[in-house]
PDB file of N, CA and C in Angstrom:
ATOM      1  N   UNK A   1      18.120   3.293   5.147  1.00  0.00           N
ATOM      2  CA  UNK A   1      18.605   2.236   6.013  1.00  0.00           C
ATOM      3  C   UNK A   1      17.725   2.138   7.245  1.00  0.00           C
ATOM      4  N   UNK A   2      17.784   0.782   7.580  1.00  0.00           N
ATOM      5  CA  UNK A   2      16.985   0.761   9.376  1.00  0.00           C
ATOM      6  C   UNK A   2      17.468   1.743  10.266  1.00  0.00           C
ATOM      7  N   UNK A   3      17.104   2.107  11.759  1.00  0.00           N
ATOM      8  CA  UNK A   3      17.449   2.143  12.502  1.00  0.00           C
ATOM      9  C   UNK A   3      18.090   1.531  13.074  1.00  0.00           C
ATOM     10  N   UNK A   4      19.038   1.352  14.146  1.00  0.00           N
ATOM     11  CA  UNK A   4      19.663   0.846  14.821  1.00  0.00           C
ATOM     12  C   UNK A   4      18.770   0.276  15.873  1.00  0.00           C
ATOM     13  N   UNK A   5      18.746  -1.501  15.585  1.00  0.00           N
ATOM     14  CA  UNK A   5      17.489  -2.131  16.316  1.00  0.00           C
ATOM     15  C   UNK A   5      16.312  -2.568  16.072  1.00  0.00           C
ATOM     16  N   UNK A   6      15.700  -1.576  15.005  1.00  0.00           N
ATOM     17  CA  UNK A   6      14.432  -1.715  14.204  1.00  0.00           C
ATOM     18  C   UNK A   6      14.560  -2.941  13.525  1.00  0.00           C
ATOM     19  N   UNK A   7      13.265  -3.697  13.409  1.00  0.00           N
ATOM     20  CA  UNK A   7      13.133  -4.773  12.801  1.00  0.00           C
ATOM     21  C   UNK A   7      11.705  -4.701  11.997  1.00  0.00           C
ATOM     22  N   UNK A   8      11.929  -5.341  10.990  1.00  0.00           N
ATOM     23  CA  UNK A   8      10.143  -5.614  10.131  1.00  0.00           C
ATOM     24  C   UNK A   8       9.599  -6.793  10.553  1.00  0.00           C
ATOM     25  N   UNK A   9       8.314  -6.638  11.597  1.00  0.00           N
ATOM     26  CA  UNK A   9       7.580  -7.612  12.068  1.00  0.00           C
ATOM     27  C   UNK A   9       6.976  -8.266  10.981  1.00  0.00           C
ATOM     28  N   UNK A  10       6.957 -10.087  10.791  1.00  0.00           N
ATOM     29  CA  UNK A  10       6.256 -10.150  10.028  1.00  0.00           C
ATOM     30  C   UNK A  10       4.821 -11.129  10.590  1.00  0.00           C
ATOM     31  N   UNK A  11       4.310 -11.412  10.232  1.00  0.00           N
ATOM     32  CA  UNK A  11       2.983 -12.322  11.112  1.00  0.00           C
ATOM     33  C   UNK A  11       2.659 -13.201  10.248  1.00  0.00           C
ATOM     34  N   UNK A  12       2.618 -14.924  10.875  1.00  0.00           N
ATOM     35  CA  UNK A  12       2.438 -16.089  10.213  1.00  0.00           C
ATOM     36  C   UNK A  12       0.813 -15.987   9.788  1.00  0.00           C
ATOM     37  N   UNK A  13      -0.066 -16.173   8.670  1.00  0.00           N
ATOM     38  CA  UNK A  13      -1.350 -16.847   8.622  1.00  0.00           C
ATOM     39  C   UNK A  13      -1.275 -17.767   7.865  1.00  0.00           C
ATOM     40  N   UNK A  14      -2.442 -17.939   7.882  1.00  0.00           N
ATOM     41  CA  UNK A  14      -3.263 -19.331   7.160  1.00  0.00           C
ATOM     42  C   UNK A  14      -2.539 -19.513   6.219  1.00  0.00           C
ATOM     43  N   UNK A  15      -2.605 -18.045   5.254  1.00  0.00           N
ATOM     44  CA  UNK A  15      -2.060 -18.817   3.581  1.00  0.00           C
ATOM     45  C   UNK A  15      -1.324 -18.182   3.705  1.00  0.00           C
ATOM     46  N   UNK A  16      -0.446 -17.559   4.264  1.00  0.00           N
ATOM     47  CA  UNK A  16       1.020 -16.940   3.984  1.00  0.00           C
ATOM     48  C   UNK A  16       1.930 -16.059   5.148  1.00  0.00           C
ATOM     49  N   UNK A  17       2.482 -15.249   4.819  1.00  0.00           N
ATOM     50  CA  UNK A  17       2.715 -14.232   6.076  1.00  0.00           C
ATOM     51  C   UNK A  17       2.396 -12.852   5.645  1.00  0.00           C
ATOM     52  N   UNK A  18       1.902 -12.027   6.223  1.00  0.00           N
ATOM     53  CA  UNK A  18       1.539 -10.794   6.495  1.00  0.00           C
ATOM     54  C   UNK A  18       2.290  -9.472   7.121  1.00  0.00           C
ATOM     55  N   UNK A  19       2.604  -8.473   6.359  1.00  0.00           N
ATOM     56  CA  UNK A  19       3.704  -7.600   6.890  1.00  0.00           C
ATOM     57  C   UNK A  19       3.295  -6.143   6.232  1.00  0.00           C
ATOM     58  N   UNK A  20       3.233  -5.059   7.673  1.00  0.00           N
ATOM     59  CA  UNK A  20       3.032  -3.831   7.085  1.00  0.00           C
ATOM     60  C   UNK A  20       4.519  -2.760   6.181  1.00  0.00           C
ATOM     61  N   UNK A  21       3.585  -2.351   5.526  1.00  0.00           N
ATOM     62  CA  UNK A  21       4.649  -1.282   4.408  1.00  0.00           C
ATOM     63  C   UNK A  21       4.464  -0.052   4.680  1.00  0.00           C
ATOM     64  N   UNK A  22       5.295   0.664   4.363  1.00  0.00           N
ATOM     65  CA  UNK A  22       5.135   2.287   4.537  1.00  0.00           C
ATOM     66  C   UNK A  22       5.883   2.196   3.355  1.00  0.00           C
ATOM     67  N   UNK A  23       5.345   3.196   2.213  1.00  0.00           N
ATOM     68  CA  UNK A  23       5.800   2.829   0.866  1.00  0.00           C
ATOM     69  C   UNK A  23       5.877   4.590   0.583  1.00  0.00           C
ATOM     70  N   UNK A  24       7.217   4.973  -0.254  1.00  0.00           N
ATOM     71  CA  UNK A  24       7.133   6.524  -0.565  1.00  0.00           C
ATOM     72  C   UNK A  24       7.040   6.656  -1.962  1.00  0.00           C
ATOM     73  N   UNK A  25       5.852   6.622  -2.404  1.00  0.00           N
ATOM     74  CA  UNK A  25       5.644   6.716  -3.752  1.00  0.00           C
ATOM     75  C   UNK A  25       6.547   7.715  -4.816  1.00  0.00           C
ATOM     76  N   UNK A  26       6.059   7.762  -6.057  1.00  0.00           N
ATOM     77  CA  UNK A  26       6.909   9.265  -6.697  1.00  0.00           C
ATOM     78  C   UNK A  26       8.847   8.895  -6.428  1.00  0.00           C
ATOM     79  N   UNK A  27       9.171   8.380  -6.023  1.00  0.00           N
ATOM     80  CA  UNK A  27      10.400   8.366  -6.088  1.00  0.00           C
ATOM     81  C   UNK A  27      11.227   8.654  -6.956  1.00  0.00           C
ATOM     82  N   UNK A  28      12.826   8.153  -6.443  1.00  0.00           N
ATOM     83  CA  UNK A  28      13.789   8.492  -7.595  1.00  0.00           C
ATOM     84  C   UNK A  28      14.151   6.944  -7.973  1.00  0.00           C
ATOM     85  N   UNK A  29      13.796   6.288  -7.140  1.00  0.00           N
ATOM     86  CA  UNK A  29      14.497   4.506  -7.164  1.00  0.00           C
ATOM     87  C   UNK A  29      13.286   3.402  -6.830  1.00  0.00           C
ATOM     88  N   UNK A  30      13.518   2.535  -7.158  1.00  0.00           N
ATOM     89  CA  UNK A  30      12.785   1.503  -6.723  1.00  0.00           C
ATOM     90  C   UNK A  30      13.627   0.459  -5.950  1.00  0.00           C
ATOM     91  N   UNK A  31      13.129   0.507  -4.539  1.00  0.00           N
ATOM     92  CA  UNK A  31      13.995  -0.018  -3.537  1.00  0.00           C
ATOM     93  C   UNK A  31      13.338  -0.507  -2.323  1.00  0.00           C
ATOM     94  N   UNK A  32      13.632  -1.390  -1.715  1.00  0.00           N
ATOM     95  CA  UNK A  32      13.589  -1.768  -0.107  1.00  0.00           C
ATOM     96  C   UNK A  32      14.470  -1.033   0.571  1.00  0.00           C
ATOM     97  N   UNK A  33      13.587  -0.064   1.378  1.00  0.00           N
ATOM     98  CA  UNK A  33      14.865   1.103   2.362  1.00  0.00           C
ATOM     99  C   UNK A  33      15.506   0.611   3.688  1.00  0.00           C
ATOM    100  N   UNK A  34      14.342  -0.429   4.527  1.00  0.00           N
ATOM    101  CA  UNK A  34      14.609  -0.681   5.659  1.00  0.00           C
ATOM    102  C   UNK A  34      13.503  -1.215   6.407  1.00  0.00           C
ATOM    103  N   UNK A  35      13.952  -1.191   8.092  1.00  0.00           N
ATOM    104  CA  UNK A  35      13.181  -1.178   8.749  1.00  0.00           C
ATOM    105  C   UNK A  35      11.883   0.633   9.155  1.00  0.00           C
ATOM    106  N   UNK A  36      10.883   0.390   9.772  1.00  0.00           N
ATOM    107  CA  UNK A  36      10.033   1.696   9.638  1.00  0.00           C
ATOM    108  C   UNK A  36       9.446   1.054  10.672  1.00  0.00           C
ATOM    109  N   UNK A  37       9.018   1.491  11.753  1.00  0.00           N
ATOM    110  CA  UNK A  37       8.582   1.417  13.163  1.00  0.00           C
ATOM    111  C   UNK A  37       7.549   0.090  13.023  1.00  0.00           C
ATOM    112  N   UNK A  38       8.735  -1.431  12.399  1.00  0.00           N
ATOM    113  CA  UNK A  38       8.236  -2.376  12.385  1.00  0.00           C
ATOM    114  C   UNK A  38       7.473  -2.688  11.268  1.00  0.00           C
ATOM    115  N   UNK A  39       7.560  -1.537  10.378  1.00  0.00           N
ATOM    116  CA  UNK A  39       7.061  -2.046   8.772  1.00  0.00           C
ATOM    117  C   UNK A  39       8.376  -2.480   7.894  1.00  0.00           C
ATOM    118  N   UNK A  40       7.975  -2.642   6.899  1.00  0.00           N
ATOM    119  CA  UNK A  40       9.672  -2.673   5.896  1.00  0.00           C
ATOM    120  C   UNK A  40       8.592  -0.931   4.660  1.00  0.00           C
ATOM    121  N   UNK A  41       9.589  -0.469   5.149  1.00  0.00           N
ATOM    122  CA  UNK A  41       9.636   0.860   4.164  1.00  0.00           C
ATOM    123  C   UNK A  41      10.478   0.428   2.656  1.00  0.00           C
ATOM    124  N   UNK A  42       9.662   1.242   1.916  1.00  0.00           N
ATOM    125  CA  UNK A  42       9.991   1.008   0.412  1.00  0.00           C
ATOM    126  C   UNK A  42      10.062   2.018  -0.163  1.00  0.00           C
ATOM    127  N   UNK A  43      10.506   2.187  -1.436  1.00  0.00           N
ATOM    128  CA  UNK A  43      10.600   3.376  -2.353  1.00  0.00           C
ATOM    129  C   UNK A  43      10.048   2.410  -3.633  1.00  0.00           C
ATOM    130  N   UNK A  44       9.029   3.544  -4.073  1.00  0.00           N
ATOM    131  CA  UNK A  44       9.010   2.922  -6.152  1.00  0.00           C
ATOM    132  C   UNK A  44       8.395   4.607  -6.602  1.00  0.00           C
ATOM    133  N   UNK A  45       9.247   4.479  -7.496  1.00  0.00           N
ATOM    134  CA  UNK A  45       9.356   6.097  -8.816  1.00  0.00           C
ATOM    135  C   UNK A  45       7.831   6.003  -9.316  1.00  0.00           C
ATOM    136  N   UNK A  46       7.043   5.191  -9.663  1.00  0.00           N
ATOM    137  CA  UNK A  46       5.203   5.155  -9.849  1.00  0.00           C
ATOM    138  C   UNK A  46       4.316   6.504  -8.970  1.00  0.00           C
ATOM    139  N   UNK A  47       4.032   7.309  -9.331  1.00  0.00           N
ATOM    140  CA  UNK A  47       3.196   8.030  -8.945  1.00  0.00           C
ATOM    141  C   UNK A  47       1.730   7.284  -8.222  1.00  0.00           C
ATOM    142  N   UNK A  48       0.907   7.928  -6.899  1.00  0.00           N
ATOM    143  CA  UNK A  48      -0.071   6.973  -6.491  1.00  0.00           C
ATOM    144  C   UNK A  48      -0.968   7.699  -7.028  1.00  0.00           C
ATOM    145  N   UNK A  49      -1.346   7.143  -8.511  1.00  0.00           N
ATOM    146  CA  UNK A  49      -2.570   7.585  -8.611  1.00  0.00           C
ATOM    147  C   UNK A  49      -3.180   6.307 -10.194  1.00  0.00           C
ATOM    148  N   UNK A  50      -3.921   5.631 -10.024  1.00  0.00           N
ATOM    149  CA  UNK A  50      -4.901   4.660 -10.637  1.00  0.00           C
ATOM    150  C   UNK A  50      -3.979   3.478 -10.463  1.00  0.00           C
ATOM    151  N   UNK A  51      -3.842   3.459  -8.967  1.00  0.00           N
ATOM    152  CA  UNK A  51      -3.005   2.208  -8.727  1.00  0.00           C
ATOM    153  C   UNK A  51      -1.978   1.725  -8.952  1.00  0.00           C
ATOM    154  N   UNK A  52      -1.219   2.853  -9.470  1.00  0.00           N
ATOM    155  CA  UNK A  52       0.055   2.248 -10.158  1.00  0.00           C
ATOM    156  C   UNK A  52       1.319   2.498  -9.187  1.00  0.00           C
ATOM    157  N   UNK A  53       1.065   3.447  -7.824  1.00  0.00           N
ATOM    158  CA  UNK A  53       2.280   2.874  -6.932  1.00  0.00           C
ATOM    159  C   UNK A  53       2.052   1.357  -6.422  1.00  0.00           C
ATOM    160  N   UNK A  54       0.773   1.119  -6.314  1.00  0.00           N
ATOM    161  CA  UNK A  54       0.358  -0.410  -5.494  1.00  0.00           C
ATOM    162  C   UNK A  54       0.667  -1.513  -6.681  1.00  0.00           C
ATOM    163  N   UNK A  55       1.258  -1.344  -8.244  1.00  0.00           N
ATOM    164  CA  UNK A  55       1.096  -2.576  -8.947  1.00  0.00           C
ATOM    165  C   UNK A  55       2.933  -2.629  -8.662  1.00  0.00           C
ATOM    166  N   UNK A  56       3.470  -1.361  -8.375  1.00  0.00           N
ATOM    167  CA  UNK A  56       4.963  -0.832  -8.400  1.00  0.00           C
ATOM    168  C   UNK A  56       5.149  -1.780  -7.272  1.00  0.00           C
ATOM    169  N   UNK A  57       4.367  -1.492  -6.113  1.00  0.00           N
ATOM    170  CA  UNK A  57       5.404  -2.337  -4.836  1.00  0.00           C
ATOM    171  C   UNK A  57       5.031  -3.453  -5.062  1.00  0.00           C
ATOM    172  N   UNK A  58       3.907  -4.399  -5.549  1.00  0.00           N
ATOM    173  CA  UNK A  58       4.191  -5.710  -6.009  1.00  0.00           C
ATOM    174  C   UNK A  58       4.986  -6.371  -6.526  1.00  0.00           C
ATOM    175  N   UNK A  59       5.664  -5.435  -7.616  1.00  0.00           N
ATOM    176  CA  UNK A  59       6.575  -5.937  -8.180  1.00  0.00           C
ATOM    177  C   UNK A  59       7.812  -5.611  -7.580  1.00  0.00           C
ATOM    178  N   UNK A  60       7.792  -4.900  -7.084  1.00  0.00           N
ATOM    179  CA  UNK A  60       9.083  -4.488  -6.228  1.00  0.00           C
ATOM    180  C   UNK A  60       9.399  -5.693  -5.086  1.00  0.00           C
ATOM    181  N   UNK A  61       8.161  -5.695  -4.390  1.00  0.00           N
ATOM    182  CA  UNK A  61       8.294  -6.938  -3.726  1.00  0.00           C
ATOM    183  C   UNK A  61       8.429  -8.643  -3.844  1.00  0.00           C
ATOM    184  N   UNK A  62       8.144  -8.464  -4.839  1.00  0.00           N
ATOM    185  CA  UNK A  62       8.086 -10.128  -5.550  1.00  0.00           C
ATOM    186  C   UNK A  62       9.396 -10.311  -6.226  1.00  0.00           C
ATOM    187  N   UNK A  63      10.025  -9.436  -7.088  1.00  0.00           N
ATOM    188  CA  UNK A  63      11.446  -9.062  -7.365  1.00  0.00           C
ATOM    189  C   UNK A  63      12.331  -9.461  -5.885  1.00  0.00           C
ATOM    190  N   UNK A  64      12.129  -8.564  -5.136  1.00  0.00           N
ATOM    191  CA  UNK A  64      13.456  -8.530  -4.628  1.00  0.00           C
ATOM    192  C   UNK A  64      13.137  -9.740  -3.398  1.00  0.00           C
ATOM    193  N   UNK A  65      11.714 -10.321  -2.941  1.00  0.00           N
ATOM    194  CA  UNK A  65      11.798 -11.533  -2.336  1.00  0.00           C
ATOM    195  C   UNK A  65      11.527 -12.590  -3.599  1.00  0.00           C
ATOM    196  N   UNK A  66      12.001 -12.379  -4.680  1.00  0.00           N
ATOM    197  CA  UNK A  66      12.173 -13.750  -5.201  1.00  0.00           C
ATOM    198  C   UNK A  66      10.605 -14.907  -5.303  1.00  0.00           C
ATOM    199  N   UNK A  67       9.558 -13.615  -5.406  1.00  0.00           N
ATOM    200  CA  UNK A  67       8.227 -14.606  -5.459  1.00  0.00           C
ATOM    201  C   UNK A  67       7.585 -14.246  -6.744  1.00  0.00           C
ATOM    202  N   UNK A  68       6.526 -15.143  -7.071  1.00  0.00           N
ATOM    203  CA  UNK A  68       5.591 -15.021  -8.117  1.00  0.00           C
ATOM    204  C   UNK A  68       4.746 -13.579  -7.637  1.00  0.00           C
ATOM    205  N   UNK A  69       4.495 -12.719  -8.682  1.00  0.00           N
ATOM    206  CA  UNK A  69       3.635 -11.776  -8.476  1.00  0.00           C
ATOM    207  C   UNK A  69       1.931 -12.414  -8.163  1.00  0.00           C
ATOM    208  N   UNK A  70       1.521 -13.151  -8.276  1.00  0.00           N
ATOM    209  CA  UNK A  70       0.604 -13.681  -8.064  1.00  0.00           C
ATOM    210  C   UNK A  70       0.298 -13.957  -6.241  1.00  0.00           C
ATOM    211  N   UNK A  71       1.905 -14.282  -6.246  1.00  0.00           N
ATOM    212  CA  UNK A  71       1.726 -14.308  -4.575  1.00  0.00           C
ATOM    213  C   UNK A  71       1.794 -13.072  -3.570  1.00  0.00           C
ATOM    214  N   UNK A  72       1.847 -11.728  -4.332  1.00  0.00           N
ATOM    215  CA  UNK A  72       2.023 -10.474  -3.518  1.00  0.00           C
ATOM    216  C   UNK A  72       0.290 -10.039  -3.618  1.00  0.00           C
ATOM    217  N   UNK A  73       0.165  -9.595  -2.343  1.00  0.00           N
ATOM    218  CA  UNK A  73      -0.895  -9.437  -2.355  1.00  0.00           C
ATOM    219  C   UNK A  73      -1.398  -8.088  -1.314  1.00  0.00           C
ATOM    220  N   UNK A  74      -2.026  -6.599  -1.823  1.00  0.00           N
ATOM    221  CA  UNK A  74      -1.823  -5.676  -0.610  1.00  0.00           C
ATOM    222  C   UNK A  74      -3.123  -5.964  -0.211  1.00  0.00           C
ATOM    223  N   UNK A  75      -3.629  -6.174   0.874  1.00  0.00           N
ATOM    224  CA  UNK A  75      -5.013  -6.176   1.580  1.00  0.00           C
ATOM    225  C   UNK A  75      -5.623  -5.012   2.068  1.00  0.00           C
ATOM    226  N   UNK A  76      -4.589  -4.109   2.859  1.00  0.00           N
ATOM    227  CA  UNK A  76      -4.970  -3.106   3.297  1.00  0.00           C
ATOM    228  C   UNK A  76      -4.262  -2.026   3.214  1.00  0.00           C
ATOM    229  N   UNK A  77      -4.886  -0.307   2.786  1.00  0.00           N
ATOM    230  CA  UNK A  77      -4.116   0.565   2.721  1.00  0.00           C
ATOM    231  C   UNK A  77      -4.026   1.251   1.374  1.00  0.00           C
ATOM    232  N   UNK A  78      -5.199   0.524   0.224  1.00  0.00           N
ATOM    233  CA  UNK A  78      -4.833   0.599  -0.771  1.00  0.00           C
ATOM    234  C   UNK A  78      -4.642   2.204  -1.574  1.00  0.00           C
ATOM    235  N   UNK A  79      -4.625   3.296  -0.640  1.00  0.00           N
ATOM    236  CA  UNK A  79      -4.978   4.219  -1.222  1.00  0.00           C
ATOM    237  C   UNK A  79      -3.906   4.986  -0.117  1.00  0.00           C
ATOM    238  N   UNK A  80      -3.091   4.400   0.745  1.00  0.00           N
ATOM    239  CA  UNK A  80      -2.627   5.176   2.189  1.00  0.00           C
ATOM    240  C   UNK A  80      -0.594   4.738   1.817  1.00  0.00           C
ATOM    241  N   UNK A  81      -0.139   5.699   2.299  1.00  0.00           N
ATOM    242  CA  UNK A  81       1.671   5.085   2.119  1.00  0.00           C
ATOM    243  C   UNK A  81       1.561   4.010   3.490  1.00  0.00           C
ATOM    244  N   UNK A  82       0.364   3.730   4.239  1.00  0.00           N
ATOM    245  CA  UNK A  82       1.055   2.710   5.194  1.00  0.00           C
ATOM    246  C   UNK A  82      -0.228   1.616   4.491  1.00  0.00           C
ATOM    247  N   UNK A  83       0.403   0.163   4.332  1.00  0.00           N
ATOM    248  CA  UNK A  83      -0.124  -0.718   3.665  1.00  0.00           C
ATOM    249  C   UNK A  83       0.342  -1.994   4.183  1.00  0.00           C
ATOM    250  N   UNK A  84      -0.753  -3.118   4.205  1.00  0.00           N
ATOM    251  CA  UNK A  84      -0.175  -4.603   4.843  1.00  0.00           C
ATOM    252  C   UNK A  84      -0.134  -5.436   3.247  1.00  0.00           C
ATOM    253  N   UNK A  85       0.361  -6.094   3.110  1.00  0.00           N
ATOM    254  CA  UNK A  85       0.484  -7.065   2.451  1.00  0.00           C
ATOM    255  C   UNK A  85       0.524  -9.096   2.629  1.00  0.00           C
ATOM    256  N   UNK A  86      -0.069  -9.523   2.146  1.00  0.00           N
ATOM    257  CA  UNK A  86       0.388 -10.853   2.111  1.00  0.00           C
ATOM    258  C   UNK A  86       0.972 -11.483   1.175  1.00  0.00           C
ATOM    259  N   UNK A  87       2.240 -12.465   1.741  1.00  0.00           N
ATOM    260  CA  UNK A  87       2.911 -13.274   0.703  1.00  0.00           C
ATOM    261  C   UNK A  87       2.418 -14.591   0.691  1.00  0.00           C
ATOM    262  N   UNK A  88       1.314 -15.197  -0.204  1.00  0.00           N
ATOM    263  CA  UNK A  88       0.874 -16.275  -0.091  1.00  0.00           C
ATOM    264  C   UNK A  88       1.847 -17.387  -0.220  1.00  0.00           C
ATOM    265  N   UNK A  89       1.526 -18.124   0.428  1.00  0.00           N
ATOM    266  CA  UNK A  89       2.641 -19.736   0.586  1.00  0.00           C
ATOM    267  C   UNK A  89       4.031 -19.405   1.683  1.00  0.00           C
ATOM    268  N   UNK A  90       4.052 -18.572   2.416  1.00  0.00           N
ATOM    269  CA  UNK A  90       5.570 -18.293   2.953  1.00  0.00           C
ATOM    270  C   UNK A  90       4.932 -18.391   4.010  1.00  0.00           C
ATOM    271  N   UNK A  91       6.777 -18.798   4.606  1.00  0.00           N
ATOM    272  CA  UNK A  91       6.695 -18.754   6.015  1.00  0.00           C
ATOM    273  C   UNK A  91       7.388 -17.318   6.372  1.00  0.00           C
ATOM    274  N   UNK A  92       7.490 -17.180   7.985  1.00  0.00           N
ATOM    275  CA  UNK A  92       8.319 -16.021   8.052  1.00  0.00           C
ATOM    276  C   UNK A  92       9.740 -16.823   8.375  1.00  0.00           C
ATOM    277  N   UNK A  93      10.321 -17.794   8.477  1.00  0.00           N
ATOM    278  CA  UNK A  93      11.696 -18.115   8.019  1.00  0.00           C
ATOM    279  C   UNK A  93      12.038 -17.288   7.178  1.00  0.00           C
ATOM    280  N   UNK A  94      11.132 -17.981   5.644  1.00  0.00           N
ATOM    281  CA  UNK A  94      11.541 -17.755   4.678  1.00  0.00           C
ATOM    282  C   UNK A  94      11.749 -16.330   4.575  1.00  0.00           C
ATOM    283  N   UNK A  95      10.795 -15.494   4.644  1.00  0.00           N
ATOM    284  CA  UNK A  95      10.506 -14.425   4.439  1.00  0.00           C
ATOM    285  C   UNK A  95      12.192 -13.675   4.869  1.00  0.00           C
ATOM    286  N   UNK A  96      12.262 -14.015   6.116  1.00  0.00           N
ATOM    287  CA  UNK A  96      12.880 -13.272   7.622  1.00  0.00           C
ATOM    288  C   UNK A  96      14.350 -13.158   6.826  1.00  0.00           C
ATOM    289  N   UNK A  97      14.551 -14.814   6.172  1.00  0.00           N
ATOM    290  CA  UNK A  97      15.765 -14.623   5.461  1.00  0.00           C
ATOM    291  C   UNK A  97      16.118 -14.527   4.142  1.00  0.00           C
ATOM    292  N   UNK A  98      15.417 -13.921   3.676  1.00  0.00           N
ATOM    293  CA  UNK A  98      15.119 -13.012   2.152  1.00  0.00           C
ATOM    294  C   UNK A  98      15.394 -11.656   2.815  1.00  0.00           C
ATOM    295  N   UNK A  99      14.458 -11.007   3.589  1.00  0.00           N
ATOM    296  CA  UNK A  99      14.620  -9.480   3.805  1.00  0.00           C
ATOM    297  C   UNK A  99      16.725  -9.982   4.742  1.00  0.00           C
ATOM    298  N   UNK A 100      16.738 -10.963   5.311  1.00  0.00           N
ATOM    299  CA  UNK A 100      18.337 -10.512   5.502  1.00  0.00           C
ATOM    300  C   UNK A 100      19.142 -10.612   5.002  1.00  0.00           C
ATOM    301  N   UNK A 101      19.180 -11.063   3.206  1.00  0.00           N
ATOM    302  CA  UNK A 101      19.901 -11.547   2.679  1.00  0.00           C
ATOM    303  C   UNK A 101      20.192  -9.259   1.489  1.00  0.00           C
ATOM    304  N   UNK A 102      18.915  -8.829   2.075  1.00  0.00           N
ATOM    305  CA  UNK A 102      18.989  -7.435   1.693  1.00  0.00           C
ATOM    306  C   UNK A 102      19.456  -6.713   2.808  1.00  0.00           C
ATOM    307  N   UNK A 103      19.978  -7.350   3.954  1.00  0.00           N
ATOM    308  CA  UNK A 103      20.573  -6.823   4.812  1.00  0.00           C
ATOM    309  C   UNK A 103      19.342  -5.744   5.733  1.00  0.00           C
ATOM    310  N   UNK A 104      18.102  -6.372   6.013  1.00  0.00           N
ATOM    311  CA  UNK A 104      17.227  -5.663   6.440  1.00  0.00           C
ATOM    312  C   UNK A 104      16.523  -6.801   7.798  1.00  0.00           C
ATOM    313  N   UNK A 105      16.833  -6.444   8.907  1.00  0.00           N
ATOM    314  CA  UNK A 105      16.129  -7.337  10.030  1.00  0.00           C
ATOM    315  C   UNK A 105      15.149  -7.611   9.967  1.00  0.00           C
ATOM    316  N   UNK A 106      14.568  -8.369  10.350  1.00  0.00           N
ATOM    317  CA  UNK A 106      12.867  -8.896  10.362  1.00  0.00           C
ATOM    318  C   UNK A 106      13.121  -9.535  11.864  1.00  0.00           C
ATOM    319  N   UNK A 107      11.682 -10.116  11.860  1.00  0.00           N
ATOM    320  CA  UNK A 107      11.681 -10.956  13.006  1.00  0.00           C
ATOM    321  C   UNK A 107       9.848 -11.540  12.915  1.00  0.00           C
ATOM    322  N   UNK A 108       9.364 -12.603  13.938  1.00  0.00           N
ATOM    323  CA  UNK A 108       8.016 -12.984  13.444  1.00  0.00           C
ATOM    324  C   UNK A 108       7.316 -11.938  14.656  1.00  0.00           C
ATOM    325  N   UNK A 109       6.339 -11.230  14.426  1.00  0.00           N
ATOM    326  CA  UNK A 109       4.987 -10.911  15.106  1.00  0.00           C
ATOM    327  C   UNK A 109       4.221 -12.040  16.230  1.00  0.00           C
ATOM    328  N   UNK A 110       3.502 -11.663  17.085  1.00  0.00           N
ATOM    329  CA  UNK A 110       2.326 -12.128  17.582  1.00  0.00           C
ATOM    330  C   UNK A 110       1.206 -12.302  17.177  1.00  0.00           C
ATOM    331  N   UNK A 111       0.850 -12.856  17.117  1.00  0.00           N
ATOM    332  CA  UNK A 111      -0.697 -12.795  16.518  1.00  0.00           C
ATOM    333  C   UNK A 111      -1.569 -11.687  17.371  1.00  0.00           C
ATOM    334  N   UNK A 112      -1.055 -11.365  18.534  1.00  0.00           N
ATOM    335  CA  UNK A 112      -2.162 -10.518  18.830  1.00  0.00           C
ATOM    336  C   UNK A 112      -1.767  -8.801  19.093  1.00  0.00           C
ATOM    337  N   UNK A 113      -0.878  -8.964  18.248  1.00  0.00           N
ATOM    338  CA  UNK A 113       0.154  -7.492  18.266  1.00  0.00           C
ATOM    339  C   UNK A 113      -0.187  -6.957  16.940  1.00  0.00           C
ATOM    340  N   UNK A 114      -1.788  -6.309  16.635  1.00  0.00           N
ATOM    341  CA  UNK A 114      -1.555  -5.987  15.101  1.00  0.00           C
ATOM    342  C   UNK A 114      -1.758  -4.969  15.276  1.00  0.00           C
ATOM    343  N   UNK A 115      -0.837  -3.653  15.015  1.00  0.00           N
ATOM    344  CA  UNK A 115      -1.502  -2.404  14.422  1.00  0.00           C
ATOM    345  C   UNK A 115      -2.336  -2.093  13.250  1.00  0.00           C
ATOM    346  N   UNK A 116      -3.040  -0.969  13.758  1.00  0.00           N
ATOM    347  CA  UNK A 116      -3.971  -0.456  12.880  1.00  0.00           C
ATOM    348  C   UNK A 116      -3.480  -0.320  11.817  1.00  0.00           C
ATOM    349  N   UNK A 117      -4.028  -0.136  10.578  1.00  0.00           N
ATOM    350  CA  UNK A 117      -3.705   0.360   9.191  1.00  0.00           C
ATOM    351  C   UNK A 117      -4.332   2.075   8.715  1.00  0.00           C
ATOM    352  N   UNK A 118      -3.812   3.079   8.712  1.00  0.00           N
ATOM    353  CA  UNK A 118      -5.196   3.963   7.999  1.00  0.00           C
ATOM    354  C   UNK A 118      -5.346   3.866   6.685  1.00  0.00           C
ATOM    355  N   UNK A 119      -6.202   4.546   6.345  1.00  0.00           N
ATOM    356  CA  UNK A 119      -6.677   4.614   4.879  1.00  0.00           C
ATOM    357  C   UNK A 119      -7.254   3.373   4.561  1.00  0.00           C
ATOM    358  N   UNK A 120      -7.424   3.189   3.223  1.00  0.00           N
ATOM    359  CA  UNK A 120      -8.511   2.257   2.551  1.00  0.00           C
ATOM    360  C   UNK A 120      -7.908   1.920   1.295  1.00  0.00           C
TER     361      UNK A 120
END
């Protein structure tokens, strides 16, 4: 569950919106956990190794926001549990009220409020 307060920033671009993950690979479930110091934290049972936690939260994510897998997209992180993603064609309305319809806060970003990502 979130914190009390925590929200998942998400950030408008060009072709979609943009939002960091903190993803706990190896799991027992495949799930959206919450808010994570402004990421949306996830769970998927996929082990990270030849990409197959990163094909897991695609689908995890496109599932539970109701998008084409085509439109999940991770950009950065591909090898790290903290990871950005883009949802091509969305707004963060949309987005904002998908993650609240899982009972998970969001809210939109700044454009000039981006944290770093590690890993590759």
């Amino acid at each position: 569950m979130s914190n009390v307060g925590e929200r998942v920033e998400i950030l408008q671009t060009g072709d979609g919106v943009r939002l960091r993950l903190r993803v706990k690979p190896g799991g027992r479930h495949q799930r959206l956990i919450g808010a994570y110091g402004g990421a949306l934290k996830l769970e998927v049972s996929a082990a990270p190794e030849k990409g197959r936690a990163n094909a897991a939260v695609i689908r995890l994510l496109s599932d539970a926001l109701g998008l084409q897998r085509q439109r999940v997209e991770i950009v950065a992180g591909a090898s790290s549990q903290d990871k950005v993603a883009v949802l091509k064609g969305c707004s963060v309305e949309e987005i904002t009220a998908r993650l609240a319809s899982a009972n998970i806060p969001a809210r939109k970003r700044l454009a000039g409020n981006t944290p770093a990502v590690r890993g590759g």
